[in-house]
C-alpha atoms as a PDB file:
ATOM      1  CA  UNK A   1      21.221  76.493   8.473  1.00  0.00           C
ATOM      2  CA  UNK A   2      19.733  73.287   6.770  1.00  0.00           C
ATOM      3  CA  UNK A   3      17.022  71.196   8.138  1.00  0.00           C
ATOM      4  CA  UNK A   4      17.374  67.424   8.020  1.00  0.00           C
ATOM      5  CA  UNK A   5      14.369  66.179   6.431  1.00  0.00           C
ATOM      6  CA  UNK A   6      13.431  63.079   7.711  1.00  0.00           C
ATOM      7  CA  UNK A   7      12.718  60.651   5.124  1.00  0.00           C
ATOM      8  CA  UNK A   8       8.652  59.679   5.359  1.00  0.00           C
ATOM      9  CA  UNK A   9       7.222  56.375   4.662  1.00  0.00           C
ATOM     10  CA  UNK A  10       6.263  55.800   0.357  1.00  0.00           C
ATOM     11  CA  UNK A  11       1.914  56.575   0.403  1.00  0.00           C
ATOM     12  CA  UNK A  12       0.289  53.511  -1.052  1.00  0.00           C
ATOM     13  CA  UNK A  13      -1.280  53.818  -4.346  1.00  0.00           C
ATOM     14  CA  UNK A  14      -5.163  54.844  -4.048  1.00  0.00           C
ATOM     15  CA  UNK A  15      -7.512  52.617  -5.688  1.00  0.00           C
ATOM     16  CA  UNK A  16      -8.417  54.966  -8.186  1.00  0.00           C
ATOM     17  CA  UNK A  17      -4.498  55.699  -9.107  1.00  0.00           C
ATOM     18  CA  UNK A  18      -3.883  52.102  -9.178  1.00  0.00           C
ATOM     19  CA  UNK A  19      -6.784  51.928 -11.617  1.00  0.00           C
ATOM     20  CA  UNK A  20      -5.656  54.788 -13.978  1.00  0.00           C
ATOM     21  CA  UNK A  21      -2.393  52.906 -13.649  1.00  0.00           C
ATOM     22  CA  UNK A  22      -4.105  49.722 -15.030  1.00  0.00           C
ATOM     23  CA  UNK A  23      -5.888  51.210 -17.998  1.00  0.00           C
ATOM     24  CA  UNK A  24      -2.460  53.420 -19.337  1.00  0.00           C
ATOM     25  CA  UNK A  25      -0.495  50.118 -19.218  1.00  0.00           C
ATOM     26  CA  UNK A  26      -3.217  48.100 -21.086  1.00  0.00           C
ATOM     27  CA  UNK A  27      -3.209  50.897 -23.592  1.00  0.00           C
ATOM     28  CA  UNK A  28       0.320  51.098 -23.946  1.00  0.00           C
ATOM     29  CA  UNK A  29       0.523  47.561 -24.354  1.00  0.00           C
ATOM     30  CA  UNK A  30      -2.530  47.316 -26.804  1.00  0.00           C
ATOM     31  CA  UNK A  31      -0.271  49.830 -28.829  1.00  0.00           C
ATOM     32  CA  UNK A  32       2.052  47.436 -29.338  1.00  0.00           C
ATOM     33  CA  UNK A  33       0.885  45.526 -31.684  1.00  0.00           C
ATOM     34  CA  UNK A  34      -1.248  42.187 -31.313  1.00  0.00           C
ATOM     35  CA  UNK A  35      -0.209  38.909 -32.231  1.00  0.00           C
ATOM     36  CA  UNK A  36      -2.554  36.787 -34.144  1.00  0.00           C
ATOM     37  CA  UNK A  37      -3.138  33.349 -32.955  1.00  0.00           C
ATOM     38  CA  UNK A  38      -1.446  31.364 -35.221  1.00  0.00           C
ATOM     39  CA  UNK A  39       1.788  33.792 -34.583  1.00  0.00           C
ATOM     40  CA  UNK A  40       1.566  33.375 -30.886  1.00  0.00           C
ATOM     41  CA  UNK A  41       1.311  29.481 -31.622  1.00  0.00           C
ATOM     42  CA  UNK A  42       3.949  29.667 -33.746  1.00  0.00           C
ATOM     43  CA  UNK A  43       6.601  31.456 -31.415  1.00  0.00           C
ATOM     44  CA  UNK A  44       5.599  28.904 -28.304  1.00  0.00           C
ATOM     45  CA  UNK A  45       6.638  25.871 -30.776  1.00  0.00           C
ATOM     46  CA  UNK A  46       9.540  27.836 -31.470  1.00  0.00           C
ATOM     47  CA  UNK A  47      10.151  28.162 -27.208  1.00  0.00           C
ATOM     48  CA  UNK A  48       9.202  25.039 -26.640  1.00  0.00           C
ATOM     49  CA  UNK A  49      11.793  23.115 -29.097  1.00  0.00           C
ATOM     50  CA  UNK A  50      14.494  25.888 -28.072  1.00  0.00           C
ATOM     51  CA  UNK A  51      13.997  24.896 -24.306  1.00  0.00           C
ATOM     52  CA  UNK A  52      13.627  20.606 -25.374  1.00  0.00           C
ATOM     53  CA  UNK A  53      16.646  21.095 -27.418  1.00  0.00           C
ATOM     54  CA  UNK A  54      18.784  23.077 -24.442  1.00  0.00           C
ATOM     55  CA  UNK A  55      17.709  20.545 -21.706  1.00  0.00           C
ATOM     56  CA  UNK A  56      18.882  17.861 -24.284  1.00  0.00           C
ATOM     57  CA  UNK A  57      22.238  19.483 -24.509  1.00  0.00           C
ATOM     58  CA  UNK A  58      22.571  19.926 -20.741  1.00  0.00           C
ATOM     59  CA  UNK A  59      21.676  16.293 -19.881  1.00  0.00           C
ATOM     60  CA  UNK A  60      24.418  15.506 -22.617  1.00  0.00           C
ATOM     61  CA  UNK A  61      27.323  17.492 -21.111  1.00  0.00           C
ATOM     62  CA  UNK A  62      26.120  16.383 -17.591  1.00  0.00           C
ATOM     63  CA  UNK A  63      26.620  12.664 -18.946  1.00  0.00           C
ATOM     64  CA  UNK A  64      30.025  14.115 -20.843  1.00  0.00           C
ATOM     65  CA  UNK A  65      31.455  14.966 -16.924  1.00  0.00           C
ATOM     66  CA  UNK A  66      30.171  11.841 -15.662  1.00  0.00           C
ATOM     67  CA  UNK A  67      32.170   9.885 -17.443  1.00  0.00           C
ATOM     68  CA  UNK A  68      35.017  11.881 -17.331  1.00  0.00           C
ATOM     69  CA  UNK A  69      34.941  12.261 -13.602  1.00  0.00           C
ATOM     70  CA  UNK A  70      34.015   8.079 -13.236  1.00  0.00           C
ATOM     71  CA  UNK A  71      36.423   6.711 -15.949  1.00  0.00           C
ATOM     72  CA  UNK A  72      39.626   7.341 -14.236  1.00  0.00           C
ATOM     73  CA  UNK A  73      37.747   6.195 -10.594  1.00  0.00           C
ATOM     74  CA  UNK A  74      36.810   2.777 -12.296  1.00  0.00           C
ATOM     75  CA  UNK A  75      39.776   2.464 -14.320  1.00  0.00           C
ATOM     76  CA  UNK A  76      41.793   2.527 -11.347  1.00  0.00           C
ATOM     77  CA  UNK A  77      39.823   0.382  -9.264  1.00  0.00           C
ATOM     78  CA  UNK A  78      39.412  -2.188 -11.896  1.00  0.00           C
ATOM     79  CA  UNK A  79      43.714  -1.764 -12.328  1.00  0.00           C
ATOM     80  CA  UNK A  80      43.868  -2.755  -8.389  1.00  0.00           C
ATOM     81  CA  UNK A  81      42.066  -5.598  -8.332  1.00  0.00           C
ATOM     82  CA  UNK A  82      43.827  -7.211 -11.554  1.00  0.00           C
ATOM     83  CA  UNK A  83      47.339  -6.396  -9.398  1.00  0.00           C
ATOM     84  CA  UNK A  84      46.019  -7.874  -6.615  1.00  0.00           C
ATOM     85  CA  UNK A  85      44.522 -10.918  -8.044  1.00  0.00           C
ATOM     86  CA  UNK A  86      48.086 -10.888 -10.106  1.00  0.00           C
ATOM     87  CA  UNK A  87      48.808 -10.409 -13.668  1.00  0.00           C
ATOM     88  CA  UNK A  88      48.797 -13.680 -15.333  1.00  0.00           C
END
């Protein structure tokens, strides 16, 4: 016959795991390869006129579907009120 094992609670990490945790990660990171300044300057220009020019485009369409959605609303009202007032 089988046994149900009953699933047990995760252990929290010990400080000392935690801390051999720390140093692999900065190592494999270090590995990597490091930037130099001017590189890591460079590529947040780079982000930052990506993200200016994407908020510029979104503002844009948002404006685009304004007018779209307010044209025919003002067009129409404007129509009324020049029946109303009669077409001379």
């Amino acid at each position: 016959m089988s046994q149900i094992v009953a699933a047990t609670p995760r252990k929290l990490v010990s400080g000392r795991t935690s801390l051999l945790l720390m140093f692999a990660t900065a190592a494999v990171v270090s590995a990597t390869g490091v930037m130099a300044a001017g590189e890591v300057a460079t590529a947040i220009t780079d982000l930052q006129t990506q993200t200016i020019t994407n908020i510029g485009l979104v503002v844009t369409a948002a404006f685009a579907v304004l007018v779209v959605s307010l044209v025919p609303d003002i067009g129409l009202g404007l129509a009324k009120k020049w029946i109303k007032k009669g077409a001379s």
